[in-house]
N, C-alpha and C. Protein backbone atom coordinates (compact mmCIF):
# COMPACT_ATOMS: atom_id res chain seq x y z
N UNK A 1 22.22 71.91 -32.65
CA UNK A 1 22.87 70.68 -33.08
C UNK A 1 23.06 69.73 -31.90
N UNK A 2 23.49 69.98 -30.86
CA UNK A 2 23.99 68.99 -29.21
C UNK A 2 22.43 68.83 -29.17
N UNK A 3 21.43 69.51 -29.16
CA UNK A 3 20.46 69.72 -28.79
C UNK A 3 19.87 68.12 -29.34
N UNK A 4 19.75 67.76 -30.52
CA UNK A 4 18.85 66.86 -31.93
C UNK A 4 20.00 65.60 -31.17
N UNK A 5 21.53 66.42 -31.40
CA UNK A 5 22.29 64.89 -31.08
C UNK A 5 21.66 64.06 -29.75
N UNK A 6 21.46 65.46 -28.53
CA UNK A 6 21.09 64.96 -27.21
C UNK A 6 19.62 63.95 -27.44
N UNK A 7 18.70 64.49 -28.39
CA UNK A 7 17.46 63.43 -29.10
C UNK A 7 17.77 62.31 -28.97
N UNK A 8 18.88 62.35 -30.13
CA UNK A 8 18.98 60.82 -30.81
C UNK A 8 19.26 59.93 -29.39
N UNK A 9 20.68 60.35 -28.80
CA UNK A 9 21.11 59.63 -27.75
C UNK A 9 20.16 59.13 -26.89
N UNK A 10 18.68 59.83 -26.76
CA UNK A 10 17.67 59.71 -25.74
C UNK A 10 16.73 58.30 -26.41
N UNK A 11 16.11 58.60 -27.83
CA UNK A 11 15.64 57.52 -28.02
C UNK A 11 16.57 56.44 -28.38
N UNK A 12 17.96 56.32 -29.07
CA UNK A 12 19.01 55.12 -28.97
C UNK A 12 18.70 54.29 -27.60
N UNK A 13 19.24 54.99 -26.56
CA UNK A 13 19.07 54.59 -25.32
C UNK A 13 17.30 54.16 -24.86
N UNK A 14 15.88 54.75 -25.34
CA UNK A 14 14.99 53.99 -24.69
C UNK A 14 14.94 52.42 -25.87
N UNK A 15 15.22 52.84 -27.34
CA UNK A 15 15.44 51.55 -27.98
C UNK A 15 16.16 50.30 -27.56
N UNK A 16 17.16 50.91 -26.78
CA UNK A 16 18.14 49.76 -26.32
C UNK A 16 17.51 49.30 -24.90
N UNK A 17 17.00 50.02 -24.32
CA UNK A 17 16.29 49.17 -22.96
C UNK A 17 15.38 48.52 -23.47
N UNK A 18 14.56 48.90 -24.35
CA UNK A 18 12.87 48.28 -24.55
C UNK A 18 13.42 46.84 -25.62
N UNK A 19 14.58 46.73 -26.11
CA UNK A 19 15.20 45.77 -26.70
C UNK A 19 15.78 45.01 -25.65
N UNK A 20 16.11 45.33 -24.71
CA UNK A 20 16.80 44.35 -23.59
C UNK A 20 16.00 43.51 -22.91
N UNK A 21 14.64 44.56 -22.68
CA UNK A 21 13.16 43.61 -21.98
C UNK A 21 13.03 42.41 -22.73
N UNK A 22 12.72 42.76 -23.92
CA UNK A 22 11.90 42.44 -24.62
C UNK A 22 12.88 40.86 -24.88
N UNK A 23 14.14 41.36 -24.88
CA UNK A 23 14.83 40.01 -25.79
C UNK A 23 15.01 39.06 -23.84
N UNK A 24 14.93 39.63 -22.78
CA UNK A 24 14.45 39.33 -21.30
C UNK A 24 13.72 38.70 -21.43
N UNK A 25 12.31 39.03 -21.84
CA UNK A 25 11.00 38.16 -22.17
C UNK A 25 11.19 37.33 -22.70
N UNK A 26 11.53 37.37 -23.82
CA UNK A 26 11.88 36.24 -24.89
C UNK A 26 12.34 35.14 -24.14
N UNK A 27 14.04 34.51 -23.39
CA UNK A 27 14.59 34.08 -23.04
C UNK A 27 13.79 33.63 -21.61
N UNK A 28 12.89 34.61 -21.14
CA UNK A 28 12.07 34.12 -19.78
C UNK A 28 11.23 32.76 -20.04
N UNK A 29 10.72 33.15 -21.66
CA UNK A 29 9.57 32.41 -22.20
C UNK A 29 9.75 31.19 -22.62
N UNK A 30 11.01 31.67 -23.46
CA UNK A 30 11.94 30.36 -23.43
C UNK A 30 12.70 28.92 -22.51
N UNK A 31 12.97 29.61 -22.02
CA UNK A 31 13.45 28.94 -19.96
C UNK A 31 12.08 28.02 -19.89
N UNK A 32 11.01 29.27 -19.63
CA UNK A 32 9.65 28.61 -18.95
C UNK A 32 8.94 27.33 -19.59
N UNK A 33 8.95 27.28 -20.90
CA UNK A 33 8.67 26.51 -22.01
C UNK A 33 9.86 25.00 -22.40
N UNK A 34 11.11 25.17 -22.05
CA UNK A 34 11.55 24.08 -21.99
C UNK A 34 11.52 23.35 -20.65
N UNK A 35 11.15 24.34 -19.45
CA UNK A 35 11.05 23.34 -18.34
C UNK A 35 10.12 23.19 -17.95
N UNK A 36 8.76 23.64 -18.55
CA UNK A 36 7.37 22.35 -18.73
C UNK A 36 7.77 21.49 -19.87
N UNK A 37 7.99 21.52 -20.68
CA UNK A 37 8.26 20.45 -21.90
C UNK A 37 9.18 19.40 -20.79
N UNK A 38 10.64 19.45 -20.18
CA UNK A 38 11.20 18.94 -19.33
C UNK A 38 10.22 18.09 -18.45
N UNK A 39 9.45 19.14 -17.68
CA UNK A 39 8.47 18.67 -16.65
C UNK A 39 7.56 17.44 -17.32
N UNK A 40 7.35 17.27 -18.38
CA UNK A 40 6.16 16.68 -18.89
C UNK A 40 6.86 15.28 -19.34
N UNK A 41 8.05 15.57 -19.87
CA UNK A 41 8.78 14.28 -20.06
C UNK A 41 9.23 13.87 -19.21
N UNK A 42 9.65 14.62 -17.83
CA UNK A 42 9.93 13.50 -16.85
C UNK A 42 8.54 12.92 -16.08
N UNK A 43 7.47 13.25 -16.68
CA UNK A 43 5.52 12.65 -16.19
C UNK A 43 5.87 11.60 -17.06
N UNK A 44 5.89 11.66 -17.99
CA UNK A 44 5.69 10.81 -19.03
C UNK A 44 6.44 9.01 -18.90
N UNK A 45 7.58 9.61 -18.80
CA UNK A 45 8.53 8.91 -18.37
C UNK A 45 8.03 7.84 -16.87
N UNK A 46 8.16 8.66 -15.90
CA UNK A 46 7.65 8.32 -14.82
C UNK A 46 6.52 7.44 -15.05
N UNK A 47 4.97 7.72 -15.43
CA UNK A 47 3.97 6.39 -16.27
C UNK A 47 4.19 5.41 -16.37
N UNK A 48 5.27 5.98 -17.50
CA UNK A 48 5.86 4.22 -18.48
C UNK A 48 5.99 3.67 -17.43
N UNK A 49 7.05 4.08 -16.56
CA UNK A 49 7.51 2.78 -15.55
C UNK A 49 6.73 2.99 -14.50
N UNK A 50 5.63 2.93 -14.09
CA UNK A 50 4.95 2.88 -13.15
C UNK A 50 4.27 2.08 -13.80
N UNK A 51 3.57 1.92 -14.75
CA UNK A 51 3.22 0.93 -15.64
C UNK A 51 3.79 -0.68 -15.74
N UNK A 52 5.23 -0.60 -16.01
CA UNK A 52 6.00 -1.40 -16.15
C UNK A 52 6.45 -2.01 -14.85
N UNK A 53 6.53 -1.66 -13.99
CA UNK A 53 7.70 -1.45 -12.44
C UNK A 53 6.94 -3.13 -11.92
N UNK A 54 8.00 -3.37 -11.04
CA UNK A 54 7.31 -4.06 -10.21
C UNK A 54 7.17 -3.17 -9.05
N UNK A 55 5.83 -3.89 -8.02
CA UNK A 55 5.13 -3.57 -6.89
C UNK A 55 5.32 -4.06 -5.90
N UNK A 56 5.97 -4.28 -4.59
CA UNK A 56 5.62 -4.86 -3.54
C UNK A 56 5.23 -4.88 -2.56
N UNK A 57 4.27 -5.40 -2.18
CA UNK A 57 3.79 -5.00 -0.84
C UNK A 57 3.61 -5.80 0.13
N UNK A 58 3.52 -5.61 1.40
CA UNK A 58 4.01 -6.34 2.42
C UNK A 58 2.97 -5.98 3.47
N UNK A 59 1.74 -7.05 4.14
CA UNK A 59 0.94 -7.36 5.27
C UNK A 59 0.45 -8.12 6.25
N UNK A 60 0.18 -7.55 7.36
CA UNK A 60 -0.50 -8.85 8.14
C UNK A 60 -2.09 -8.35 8.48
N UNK A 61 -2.72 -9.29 8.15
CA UNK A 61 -4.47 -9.15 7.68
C UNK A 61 -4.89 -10.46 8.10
N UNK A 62 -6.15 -10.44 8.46
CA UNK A 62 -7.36 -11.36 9.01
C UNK A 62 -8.16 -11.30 8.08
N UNK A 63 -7.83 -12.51 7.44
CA UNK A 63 -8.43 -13.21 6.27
C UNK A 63 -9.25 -14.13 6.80
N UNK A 64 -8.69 -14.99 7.12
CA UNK A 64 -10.03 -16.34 8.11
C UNK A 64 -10.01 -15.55 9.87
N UNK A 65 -10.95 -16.02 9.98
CA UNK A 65 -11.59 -15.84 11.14
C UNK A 65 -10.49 -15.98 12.20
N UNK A 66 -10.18 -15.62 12.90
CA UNK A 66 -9.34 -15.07 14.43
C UNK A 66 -7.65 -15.36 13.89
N UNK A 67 -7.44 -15.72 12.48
CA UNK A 67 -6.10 -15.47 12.10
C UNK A 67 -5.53 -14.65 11.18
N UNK A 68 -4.24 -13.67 11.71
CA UNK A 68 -3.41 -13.45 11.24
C UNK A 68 -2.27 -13.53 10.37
N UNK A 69 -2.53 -13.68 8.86
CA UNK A 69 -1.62 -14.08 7.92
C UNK A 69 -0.48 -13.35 7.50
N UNK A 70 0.87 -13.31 7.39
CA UNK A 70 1.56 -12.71 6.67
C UNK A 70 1.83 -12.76 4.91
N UNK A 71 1.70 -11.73 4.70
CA UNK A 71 1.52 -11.89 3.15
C UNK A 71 2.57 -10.76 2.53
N UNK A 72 3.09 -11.30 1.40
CA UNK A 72 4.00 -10.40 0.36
C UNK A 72 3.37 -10.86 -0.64
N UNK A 73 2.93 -9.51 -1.64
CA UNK A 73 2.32 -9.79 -2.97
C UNK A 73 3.22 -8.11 -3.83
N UNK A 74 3.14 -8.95 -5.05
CA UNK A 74 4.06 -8.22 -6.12
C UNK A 74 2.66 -7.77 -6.97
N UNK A 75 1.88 -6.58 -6.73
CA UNK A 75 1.03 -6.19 -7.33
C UNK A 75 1.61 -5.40 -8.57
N UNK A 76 2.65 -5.55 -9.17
CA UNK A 76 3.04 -4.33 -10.29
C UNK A 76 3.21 -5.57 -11.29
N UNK A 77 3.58 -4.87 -12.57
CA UNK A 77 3.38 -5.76 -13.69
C UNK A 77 4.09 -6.35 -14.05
N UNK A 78 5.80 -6.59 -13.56
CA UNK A 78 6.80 -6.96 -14.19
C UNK A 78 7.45 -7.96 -12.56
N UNK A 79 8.62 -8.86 -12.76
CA UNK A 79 9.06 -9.63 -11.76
C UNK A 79 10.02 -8.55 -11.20
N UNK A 80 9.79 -8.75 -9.79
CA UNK A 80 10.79 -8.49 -8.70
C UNK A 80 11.70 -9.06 -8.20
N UNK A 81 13.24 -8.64 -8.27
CA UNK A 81 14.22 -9.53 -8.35
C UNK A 81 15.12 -9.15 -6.51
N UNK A 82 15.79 -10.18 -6.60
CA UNK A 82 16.46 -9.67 -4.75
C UNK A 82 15.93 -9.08 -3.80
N UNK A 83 14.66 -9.74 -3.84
CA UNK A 83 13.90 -9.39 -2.85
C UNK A 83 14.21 -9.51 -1.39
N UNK A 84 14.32 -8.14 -0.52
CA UNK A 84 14.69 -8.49 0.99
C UNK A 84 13.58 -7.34 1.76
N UNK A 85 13.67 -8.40 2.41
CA UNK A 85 12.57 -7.49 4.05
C UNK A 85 13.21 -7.68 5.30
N UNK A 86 13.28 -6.11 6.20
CA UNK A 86 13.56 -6.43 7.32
C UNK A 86 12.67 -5.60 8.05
N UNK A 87 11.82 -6.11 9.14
CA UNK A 87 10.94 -5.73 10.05
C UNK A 87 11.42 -5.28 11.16
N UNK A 88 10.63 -3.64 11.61
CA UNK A 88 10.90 -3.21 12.54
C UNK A 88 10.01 -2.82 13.37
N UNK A 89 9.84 -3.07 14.28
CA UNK A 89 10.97 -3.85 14.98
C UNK A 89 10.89 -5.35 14.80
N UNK A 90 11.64 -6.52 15.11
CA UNK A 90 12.13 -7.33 14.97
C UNK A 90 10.25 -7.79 15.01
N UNK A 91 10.17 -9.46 14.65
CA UNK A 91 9.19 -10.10 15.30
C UNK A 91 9.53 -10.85 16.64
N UNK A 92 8.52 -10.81 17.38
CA UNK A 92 8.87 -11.28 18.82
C UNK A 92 9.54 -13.04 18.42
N UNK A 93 10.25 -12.97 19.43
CA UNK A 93 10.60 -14.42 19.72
C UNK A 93 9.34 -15.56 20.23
N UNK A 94 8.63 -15.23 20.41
CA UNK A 94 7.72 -16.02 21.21
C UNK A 94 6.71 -16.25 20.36
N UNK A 95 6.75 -15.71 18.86
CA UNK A 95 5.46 -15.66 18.12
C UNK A 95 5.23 -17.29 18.10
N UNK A 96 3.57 -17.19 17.44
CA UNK A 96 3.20 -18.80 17.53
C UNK A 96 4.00 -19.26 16.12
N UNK A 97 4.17 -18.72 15.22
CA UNK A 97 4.91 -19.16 14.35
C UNK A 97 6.22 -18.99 14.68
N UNK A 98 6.62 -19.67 15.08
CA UNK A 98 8.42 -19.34 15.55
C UNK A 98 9.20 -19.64 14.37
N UNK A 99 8.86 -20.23 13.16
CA UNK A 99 9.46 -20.43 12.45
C UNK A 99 9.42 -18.91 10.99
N UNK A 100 8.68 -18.25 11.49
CA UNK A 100 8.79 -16.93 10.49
C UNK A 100 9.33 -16.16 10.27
N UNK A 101 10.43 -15.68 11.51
CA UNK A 101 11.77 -14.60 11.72
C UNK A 101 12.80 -15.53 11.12
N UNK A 102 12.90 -16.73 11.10
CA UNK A 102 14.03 -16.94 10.42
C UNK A 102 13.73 -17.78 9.10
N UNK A 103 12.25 -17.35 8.32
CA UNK A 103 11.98 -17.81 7.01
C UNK A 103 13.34 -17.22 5.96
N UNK A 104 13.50 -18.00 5.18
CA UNK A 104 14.59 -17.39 3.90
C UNK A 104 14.07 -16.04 3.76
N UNK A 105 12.98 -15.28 3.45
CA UNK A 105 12.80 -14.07 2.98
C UNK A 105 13.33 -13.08 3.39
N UNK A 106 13.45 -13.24 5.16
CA UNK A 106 14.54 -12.28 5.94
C UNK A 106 15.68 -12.77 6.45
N UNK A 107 16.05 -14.06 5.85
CA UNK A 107 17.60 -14.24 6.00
C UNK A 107 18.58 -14.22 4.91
N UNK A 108 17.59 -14.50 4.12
CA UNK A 108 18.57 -14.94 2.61
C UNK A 108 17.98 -13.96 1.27
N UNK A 109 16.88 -13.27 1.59
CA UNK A 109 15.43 -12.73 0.83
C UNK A 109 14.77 -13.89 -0.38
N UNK A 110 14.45 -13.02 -1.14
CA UNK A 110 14.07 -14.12 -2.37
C UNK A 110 15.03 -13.68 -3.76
N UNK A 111 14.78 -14.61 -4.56
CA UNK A 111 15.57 -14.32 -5.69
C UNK A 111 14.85 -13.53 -6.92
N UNK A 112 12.99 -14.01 -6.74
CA UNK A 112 12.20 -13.21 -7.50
C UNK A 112 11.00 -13.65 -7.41
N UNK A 113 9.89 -12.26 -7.64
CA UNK A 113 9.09 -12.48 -7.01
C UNK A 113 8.13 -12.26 -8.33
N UNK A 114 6.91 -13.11 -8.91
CA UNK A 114 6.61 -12.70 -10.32
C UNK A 114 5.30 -11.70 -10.13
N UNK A 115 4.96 -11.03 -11.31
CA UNK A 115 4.02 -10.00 -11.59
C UNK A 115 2.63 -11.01 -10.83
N UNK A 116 1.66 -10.73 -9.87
CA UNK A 116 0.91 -10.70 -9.55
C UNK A 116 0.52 -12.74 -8.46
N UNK A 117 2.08 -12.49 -7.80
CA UNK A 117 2.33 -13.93 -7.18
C UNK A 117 2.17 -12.94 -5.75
N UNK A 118 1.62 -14.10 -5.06
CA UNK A 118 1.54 -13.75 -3.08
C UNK A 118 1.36 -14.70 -2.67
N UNK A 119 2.50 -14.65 -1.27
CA UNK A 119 2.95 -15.37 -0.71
C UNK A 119 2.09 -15.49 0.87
N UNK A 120 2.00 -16.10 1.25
CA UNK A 120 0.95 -16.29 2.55
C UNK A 120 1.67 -17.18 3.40
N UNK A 121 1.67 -16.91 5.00
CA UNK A 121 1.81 -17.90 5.91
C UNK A 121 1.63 -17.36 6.57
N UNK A 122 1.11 -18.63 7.97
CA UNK A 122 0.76 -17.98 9.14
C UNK A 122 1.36 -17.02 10.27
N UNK A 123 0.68 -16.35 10.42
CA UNK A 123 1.27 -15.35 11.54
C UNK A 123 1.02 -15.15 12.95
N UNK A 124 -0.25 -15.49 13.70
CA UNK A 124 -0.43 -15.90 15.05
C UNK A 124 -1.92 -15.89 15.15
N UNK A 125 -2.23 -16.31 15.87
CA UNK A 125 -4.01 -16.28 16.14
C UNK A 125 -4.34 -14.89 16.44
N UNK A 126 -4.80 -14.39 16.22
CA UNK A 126 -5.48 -12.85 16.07
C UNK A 126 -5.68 -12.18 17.47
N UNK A 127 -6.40 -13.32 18.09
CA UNK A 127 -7.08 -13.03 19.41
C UNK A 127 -6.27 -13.08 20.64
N UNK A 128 -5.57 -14.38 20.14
CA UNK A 128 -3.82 -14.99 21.22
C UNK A 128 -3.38 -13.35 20.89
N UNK A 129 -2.35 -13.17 19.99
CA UNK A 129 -1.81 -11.74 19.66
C UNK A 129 -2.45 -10.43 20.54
N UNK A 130 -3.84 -10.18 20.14
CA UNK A 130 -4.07 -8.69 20.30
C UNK A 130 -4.13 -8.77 22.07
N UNK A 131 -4.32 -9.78 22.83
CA UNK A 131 -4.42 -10.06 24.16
C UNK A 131 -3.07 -9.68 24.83
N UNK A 132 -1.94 -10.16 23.93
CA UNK A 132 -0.57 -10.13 24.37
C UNK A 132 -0.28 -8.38 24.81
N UNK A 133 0.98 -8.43 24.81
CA UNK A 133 1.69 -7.00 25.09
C UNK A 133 2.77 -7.11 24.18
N UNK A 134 2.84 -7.69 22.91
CA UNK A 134 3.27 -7.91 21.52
C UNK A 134 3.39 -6.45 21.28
N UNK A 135 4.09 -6.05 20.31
CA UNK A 135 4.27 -4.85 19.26
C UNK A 135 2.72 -5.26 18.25
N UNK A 136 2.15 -3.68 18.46
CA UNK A 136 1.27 -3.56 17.39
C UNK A 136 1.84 -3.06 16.36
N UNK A 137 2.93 -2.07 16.25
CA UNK A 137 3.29 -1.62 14.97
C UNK A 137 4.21 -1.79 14.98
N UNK A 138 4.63 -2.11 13.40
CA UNK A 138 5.75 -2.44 12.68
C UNK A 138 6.25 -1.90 11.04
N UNK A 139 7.28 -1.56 10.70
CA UNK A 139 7.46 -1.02 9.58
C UNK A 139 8.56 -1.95 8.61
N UNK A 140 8.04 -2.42 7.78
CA UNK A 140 8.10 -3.63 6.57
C UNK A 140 9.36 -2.80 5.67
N UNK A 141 10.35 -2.95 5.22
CA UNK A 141 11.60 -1.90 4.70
C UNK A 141 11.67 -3.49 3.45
N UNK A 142 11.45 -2.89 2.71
CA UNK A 142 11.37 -3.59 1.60
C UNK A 142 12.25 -3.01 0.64
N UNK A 143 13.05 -4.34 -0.22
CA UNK A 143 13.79 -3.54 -0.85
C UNK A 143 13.72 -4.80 -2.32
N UNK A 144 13.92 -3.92 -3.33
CA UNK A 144 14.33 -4.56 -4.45
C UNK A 144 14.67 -4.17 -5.54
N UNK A 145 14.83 -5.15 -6.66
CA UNK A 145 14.84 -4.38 -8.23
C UNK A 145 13.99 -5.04 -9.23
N UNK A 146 14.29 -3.96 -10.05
CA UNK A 146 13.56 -4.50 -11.38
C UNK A 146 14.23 -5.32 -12.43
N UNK A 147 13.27 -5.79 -13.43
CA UNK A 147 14.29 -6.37 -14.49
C UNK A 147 15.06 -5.48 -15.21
N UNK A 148 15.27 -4.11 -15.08
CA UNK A 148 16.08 -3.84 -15.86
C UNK A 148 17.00 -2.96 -14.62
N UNK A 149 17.15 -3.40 -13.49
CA UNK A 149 17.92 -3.28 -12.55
C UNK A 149 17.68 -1.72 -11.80
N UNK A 150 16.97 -1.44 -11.44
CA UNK A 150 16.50 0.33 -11.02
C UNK A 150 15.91 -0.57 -9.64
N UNK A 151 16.75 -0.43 -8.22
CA UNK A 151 16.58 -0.76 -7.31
C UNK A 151 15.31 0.39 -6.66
N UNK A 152 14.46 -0.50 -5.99
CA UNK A 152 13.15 0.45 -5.14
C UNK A 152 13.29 -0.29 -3.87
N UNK A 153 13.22 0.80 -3.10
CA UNK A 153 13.36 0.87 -0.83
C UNK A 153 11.77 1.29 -0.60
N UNK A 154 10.61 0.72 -0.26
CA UNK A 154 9.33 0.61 0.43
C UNK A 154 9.89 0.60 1.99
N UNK A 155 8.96 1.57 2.26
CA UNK A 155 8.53 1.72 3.98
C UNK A 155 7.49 1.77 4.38
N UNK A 156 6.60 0.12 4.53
CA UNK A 156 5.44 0.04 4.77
C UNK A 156 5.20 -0.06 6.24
N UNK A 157 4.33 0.96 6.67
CA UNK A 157 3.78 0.64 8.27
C UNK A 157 2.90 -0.40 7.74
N UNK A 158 2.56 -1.21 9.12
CA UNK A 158 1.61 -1.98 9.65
C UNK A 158 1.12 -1.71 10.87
N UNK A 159 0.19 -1.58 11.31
CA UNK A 159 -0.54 -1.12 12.50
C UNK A 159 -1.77 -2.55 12.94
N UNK A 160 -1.25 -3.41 13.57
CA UNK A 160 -2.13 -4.91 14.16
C UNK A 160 -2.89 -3.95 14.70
N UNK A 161 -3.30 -2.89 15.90
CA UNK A 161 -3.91 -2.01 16.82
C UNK A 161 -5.21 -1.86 15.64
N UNK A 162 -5.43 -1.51 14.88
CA UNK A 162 -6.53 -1.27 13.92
C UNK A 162 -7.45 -2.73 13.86
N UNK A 163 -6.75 -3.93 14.66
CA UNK A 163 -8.03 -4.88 14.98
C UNK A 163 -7.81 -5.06 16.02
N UNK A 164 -7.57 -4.06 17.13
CA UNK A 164 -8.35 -4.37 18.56
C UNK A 164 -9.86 -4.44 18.43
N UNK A 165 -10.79 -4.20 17.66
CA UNK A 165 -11.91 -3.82 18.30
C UNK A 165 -12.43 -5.62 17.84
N UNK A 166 -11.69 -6.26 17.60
CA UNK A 166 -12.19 -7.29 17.44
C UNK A 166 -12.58 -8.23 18.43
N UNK A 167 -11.48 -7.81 19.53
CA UNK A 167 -11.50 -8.98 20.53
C UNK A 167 -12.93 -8.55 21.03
N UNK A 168 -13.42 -7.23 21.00
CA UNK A 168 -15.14 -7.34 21.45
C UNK A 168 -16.22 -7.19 20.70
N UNK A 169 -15.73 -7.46 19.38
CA UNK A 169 -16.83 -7.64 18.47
C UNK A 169 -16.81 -9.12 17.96
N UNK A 170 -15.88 -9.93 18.27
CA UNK A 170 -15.85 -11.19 18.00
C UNK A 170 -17.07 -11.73 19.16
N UNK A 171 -16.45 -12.00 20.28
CA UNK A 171 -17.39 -12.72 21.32
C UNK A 171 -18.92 -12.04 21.14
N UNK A 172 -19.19 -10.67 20.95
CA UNK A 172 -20.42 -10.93 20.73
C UNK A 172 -21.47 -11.44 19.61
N UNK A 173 -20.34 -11.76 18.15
CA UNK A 173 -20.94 -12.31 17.06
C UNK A 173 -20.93 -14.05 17.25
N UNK A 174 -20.52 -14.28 18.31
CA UNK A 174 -20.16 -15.81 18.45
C UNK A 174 -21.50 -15.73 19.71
N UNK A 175 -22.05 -15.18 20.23
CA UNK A 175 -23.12 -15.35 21.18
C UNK A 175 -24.43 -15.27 20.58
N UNK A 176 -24.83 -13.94 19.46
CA UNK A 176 -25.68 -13.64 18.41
C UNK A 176 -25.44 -15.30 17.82
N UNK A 177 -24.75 -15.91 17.38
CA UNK A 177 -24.79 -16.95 16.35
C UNK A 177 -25.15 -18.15 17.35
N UNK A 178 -24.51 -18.13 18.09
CA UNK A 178 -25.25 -19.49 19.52
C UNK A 178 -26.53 -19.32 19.74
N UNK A 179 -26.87 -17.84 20.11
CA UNK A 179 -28.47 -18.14 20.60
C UNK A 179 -29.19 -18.27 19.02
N UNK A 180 -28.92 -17.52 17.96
CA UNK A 180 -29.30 -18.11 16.58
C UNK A 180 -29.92 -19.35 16.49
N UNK A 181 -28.85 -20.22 16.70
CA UNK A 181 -28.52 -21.53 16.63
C UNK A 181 -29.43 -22.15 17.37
N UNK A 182 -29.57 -22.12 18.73
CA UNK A 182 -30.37 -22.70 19.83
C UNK A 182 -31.55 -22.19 19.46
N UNK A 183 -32.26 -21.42 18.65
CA UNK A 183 -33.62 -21.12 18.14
C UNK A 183 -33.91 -21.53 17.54
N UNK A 184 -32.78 -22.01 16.18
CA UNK A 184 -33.34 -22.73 14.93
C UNK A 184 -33.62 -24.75 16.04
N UNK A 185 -33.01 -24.66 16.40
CA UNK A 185 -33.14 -26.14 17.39
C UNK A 185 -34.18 -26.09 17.62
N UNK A 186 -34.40 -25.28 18.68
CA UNK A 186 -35.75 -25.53 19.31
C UNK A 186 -37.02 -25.54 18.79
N UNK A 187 -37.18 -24.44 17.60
CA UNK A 187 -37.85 -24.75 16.20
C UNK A 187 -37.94 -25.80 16.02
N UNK A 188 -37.10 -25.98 15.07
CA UNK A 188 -36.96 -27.61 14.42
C UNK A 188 -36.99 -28.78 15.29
N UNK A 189 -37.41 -29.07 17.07
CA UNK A 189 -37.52 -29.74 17.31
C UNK A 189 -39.14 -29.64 17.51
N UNK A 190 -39.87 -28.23 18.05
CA UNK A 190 -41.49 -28.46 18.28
C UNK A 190 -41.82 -28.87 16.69
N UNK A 191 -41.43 -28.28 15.59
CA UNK A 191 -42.10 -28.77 14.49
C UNK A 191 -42.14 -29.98 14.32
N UNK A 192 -41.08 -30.83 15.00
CA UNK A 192 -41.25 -32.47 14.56
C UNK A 192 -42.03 -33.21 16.10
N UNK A 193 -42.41 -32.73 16.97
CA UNK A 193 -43.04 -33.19 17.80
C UNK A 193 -44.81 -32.52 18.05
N UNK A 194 -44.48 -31.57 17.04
CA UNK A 194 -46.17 -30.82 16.70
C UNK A 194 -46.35 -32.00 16.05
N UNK A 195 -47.90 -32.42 16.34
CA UNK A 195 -48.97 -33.59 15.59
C UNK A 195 -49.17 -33.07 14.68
N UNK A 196 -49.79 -33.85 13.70
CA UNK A 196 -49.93 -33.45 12.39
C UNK A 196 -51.74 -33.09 12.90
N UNK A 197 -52.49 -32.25 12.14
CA UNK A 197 -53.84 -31.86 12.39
C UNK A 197 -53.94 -31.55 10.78
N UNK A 198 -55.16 -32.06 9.90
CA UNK A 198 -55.39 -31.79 9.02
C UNK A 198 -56.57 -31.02 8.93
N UNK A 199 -56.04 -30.29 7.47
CA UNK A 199 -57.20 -28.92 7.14
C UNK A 199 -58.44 -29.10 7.03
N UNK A 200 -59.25 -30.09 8.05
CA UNK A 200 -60.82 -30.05 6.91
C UNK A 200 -61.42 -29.07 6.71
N UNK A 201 -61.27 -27.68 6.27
CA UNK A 201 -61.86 -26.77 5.51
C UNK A 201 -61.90 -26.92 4.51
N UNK A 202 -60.62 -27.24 3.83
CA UNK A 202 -60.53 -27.16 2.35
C UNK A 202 -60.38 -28.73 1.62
């Protein structure tokens, strides 16, 4: 009789572990399954407004020939509101634009900036600049919001040093284009002082 009872007690007890796994599993599976579902709605989510967001971005680029423009463009789809930038390090005092460190954008910022507007002004002669002992790098701390008020902080490097190689690839495309030049001349002047000789063959 202890013997059958000692049975029962044995499989009760492996029933009750293999029920504990099992309802373990369950609840593991469970967990795991609402926090990809979780995971996927905060993707999802994230999209929309990456979609929606505004963008800003902030550069200095050689657009025309030996100049340096500063530019802010709102590449995202919606307006950017309280717009402020502060550059680090500072811009030199001595820049040729002296009037750009104390433009409204970094004293006062802007009030808004619309879906796919950029702003341009000059920034120094390219060649004046990269000659100097100026700061090549600088980091653009951009800050703003959206229209439905969800403030975004940008930390854009800029690196001017990525057009050193200009100052010696410029002068030699300006020498290539002179002697160019002085060939097509000299051309175009024997052709108009070559006599005319006509074909009598044909």
């Amino acid at each position: 009789m202890q013997i059958a009872l000692f049975i029962v007690q044995i499989i009760t007890l492996i029933a009750l572990i293999i029920y504990v796994i099992k309802t373990w599993q369950m609840a593991s599976a469970t967990r795991d399954a609402a926090e990809a579902s979780q995971k996927t709605l905060i993707t999802i989510e994230q999209e929309n407004e990456n979609e929606k967001r505004p963008l800003v971005d902030v550069a200095i680029l050689i657009r025309r020939s030996k100049v340096f423009e500063f530019l802010i463009t709102n590449r995202g789809r919606t307006t950017a509101h309280d717009l402020r930038i502060e550059m680090e390090p500072p811009f030199p005092d001595d820049l040729e634009n002296k009037k750009l460190a104390q433009n409204k954008v970094f004293e006062n910022g802007l009030r808004s900036l619309h879906s796919g507007v950029e702003l341009c002004t000059f920034f120094s002669s390219s060649v004046t600049y990269l000659k100097s002992e100026k700061p090549r790098e600088f980091i653009a701390h951009v800050a703003y919001k959206s229209s439905w008020g969800k403030k975004y902080i940008e930390h854009i490097p800029i690196d001017l040093g990525f057009h050193d190689d200009r100052l010696y690839i410029e002068p030699i495309e300006e020498k290539i284009e002179k002697h160019l030049r002085r060939i097509s001349e000299v051309l175009e002047k024997a052709l108009k002082t070559q006599p005319y000789t006509p074909d009598i063959y044909n």
